[in-house]
N, C-alpha and C. Protein backbone atom coordinates (compact mmCIF):
# COMPACT_ATOMS: atom_id res chain seq x y z
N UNK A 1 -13.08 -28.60 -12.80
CA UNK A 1 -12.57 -27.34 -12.30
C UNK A 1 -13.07 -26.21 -13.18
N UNK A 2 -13.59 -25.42 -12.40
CA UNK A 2 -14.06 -23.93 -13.75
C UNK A 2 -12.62 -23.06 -14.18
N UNK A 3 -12.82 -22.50 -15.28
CA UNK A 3 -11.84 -21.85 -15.72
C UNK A 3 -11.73 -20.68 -14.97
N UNK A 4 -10.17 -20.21 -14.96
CA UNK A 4 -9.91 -19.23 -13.88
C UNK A 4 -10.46 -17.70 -14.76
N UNK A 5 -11.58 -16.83 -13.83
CA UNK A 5 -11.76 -15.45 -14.44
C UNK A 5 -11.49 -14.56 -13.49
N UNK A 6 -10.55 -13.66 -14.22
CA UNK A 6 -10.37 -12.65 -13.61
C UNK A 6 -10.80 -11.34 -13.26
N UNK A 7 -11.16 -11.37 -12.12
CA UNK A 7 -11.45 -10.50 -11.08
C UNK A 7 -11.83 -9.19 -11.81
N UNK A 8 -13.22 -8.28 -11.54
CA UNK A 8 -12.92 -6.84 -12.07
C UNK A 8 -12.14 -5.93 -10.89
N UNK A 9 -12.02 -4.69 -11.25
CA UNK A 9 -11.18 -3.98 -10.37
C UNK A 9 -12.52 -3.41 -9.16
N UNK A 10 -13.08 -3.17 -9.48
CA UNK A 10 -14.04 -3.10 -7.82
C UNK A 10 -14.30 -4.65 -7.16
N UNK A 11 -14.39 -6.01 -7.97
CA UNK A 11 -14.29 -6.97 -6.84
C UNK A 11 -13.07 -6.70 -6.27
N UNK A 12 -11.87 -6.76 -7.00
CA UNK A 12 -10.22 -6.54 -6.24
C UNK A 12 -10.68 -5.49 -4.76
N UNK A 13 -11.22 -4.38 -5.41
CA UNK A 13 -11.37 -3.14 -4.53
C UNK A 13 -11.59 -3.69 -2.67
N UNK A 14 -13.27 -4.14 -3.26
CA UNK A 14 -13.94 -5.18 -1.95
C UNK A 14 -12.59 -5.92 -1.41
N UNK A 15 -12.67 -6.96 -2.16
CA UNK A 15 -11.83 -7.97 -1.49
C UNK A 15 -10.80 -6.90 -0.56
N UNK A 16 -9.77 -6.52 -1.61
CA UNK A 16 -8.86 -5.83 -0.52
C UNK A 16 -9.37 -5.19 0.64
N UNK A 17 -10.46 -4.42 0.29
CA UNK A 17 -10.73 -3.45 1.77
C UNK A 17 -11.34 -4.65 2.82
N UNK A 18 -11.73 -5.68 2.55
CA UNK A 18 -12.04 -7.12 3.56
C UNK A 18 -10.39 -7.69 3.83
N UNK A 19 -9.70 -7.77 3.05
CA UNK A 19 -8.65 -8.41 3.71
C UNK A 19 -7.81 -7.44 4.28
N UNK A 20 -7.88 -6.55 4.35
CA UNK A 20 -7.31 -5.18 5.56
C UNK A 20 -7.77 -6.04 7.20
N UNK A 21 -8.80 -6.19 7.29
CA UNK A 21 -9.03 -7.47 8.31
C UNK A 21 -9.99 -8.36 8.37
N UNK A 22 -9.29 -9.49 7.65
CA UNK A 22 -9.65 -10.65 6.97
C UNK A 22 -10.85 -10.96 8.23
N UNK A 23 -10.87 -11.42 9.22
CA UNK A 23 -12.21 -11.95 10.26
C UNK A 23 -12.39 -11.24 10.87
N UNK A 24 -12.66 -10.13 10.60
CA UNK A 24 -13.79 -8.97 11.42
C UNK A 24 -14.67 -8.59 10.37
N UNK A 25 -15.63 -8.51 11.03
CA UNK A 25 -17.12 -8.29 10.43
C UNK A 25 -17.44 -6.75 10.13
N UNK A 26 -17.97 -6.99 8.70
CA UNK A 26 -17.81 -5.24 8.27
C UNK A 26 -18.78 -4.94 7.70
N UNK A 27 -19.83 -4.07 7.49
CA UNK A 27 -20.69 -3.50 7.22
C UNK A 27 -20.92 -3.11 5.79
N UNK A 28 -21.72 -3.76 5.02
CA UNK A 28 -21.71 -2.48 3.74
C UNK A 28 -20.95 -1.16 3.75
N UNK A 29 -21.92 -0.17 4.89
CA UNK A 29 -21.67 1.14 4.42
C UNK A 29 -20.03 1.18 4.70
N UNK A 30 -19.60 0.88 5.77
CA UNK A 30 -17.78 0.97 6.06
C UNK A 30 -17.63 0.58 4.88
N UNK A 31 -17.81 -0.92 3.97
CA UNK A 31 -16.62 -1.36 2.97
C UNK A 31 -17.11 0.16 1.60
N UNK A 32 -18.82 0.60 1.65
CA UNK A 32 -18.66 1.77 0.80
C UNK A 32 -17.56 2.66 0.78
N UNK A 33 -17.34 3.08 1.80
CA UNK A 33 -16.21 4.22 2.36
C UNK A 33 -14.99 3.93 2.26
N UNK A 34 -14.91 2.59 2.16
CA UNK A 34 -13.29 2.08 2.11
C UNK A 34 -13.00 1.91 0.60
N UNK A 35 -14.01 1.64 -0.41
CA UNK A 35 -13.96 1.26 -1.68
C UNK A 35 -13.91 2.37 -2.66
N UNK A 36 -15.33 3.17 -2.11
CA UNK A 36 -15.41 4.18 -3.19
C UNK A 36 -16.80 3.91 -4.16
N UNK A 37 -17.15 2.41 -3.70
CA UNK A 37 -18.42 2.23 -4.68
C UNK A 37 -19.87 2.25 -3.67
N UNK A 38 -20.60 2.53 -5.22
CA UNK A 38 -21.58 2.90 -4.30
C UNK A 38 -22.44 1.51 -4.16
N UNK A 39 -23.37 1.83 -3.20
CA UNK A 39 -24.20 0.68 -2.80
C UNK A 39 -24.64 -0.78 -4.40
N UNK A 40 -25.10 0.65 -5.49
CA UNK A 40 -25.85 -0.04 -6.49
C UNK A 40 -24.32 -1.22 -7.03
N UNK A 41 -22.66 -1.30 -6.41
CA UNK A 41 -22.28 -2.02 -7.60
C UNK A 41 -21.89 -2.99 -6.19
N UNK A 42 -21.81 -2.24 -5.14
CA UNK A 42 -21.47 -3.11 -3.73
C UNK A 42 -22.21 -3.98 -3.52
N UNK A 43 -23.59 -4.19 -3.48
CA UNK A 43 -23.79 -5.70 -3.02
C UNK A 43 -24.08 -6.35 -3.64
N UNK A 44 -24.09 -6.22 -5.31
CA UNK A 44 -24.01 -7.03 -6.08
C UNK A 44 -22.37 -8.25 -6.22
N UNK A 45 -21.90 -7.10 -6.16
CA UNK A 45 -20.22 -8.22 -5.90
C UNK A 45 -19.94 -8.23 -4.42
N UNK A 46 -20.13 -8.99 -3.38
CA UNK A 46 -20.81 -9.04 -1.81
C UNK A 46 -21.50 -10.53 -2.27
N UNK A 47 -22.50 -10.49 -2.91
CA UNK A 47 -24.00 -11.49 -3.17
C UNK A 47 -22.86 -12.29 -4.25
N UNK A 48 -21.87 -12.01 -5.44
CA UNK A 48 -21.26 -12.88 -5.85
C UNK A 48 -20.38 -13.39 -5.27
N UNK A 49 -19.38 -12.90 -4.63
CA UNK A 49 -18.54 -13.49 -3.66
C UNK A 49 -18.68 -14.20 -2.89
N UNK A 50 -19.99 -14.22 -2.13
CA UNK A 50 -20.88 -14.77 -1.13
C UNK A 50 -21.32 -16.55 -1.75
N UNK A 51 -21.76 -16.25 -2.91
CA UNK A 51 -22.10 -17.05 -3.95
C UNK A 51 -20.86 -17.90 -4.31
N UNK A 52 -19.38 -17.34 -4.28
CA UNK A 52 -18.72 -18.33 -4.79
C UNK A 52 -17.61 -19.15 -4.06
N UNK A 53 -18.38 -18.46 -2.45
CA UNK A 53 -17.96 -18.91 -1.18
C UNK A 53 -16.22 -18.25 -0.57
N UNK A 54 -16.86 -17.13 -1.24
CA UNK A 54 -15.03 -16.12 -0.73
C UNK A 54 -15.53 -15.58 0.56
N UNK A 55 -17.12 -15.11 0.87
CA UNK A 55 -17.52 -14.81 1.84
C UNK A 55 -18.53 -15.43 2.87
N UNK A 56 -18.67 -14.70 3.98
CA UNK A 56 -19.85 -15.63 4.94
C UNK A 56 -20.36 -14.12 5.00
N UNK A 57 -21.84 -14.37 5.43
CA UNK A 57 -23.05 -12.75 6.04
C UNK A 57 -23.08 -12.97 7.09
N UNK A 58 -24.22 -12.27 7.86
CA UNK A 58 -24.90 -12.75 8.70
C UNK A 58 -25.64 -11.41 9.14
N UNK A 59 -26.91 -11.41 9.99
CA UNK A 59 -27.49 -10.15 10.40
C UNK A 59 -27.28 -10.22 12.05
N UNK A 60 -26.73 -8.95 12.08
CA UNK A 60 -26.23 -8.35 13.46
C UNK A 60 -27.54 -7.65 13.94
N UNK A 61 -27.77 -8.04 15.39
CA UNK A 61 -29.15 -6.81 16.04
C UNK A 61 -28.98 -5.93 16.17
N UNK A 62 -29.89 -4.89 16.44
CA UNK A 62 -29.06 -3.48 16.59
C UNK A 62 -28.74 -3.40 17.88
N UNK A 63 -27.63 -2.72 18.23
CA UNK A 63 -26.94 -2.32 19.09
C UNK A 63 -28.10 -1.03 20.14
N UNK A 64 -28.62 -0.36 19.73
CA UNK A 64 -30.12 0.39 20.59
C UNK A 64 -31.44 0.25 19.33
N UNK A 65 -32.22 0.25 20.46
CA UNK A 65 -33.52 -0.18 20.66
C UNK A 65 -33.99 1.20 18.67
N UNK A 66 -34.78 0.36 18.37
CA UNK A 66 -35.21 1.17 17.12
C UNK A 66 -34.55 1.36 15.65
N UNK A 67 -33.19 0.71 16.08
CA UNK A 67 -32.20 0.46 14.40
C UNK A 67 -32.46 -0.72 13.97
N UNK A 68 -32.73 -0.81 12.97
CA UNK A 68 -32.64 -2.05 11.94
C UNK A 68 -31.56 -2.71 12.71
N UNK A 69 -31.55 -4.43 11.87
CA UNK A 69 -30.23 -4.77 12.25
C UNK A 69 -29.18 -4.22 11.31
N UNK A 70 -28.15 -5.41 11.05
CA UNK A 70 -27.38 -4.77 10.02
C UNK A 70 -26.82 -6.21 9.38
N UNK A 71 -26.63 -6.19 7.50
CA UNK A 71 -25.67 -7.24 7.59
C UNK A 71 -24.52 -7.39 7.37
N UNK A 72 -23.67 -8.07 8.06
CA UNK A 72 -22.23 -7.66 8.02
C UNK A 72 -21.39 -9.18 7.36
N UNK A 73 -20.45 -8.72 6.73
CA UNK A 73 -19.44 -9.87 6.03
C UNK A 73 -18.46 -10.12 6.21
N UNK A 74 -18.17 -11.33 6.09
CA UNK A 74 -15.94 -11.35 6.30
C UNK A 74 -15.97 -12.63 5.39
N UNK A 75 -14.33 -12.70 5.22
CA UNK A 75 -13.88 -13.40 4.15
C UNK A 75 -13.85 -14.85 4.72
N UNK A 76 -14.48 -16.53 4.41
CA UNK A 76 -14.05 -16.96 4.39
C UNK A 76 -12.54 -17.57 4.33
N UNK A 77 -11.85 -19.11 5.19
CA UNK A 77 -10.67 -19.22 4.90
C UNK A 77 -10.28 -19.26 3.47
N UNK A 78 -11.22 -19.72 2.61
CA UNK A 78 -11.04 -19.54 0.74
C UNK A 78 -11.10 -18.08 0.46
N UNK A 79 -11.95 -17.26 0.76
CA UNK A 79 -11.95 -15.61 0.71
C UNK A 79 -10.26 -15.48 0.83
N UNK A 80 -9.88 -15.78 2.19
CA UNK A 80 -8.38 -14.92 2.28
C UNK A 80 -7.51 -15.58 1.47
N UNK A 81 -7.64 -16.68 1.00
CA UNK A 81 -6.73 -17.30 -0.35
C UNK A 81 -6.76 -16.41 -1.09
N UNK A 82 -7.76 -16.45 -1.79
CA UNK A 82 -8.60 -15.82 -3.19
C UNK A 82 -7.89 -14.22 -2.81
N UNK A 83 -8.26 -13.55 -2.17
CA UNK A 83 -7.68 -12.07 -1.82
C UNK A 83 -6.18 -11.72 -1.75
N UNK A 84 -5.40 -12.90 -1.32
CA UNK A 84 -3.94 -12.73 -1.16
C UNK A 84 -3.74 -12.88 -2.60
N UNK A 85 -4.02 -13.85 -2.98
CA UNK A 85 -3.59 -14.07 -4.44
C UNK A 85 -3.65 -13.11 -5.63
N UNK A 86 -4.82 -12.26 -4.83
CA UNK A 86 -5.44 -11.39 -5.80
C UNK A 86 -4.11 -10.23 -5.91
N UNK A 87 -3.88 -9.87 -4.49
CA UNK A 87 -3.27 -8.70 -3.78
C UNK A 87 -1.66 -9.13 -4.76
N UNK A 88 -1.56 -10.56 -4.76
CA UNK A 88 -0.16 -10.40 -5.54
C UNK A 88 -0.25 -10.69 -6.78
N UNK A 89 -1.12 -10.96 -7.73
CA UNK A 89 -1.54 -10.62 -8.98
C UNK A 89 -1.11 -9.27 -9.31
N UNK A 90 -1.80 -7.61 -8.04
CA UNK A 90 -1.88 -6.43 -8.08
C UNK A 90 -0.29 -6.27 -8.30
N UNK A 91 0.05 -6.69 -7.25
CA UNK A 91 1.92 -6.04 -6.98
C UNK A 91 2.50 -6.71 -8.32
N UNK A 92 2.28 -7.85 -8.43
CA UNK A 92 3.24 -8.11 -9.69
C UNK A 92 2.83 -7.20 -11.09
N UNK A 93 1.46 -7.32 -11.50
CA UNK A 93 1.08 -5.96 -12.53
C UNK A 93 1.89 -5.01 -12.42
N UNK A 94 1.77 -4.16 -11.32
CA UNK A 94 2.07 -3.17 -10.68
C UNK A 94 3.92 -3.02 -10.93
N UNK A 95 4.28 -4.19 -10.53
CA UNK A 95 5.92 -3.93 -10.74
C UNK A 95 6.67 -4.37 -12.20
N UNK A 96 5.63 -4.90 -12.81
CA UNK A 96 5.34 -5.26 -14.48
C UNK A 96 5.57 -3.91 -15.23
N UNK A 97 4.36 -2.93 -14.62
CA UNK A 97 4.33 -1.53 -15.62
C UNK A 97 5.19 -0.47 -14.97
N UNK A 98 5.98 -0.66 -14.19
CA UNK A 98 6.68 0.33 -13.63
C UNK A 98 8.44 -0.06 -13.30
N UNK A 99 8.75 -1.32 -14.09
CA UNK A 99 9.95 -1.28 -14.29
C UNK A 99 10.74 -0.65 -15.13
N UNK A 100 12.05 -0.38 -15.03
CA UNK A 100 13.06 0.30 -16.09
C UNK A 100 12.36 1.64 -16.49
N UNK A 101 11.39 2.12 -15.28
CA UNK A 101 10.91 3.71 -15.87
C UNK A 101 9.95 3.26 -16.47
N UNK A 102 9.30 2.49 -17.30
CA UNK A 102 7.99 2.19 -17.85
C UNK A 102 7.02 2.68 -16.93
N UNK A 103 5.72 3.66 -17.69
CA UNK A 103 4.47 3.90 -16.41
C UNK A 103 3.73 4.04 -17.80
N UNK A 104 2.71 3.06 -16.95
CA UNK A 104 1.82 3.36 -18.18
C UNK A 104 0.39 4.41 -17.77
């Protein structure tokens, strides 16, 4: 079993904006817009995730005559594990630094 590493905060970012809807197929530029990162840190963590089987690709045709295709991603059933888990990692942090008035 590999040792568990934790997540940076733009993979969290991705993941979450993919598990907003876990099996629909989403585009780079949308998850740009949903994340905030830009291309240069997006498909590098995309190509790792992909890599550690949280995600599936695939290339879509274009929709009219003269566009590239496009490639689009969604979360494997291990992806939406990996993402929920992640998502309550967040909330528990989250209700960690903000009890009894604590904010950090």
């Amino acid at each position: 079993m590999k040792p568990y590493r934790k997540s940076s905060a733009q993979s969290d970012a991705v993941v979450a904006a993919l598990l907003a809807q876990p099996r629909a197929w989403q585009h780079g530029y949308a998850l740009t817009k949903a994340t905030g990162l830009r291309s240069g840190s997006l498909y590098p963590i995309l190509g790792r995730l992909e890599d550690r089987g949280y995600l599936e690709s695939k290339w879509l045709e274009p929709a009219h005559a003269g566009r590239p295709p496009r490639h689009v991603y969604r979360l494997t059933p291990g992806g939406v594990a990996f993402a929920r888990e992640a998502d309550s990692r967040r909330q528990y942090a989250h209700q960690l630094l903000h009890r009894d008035g604590v904010k950090a």
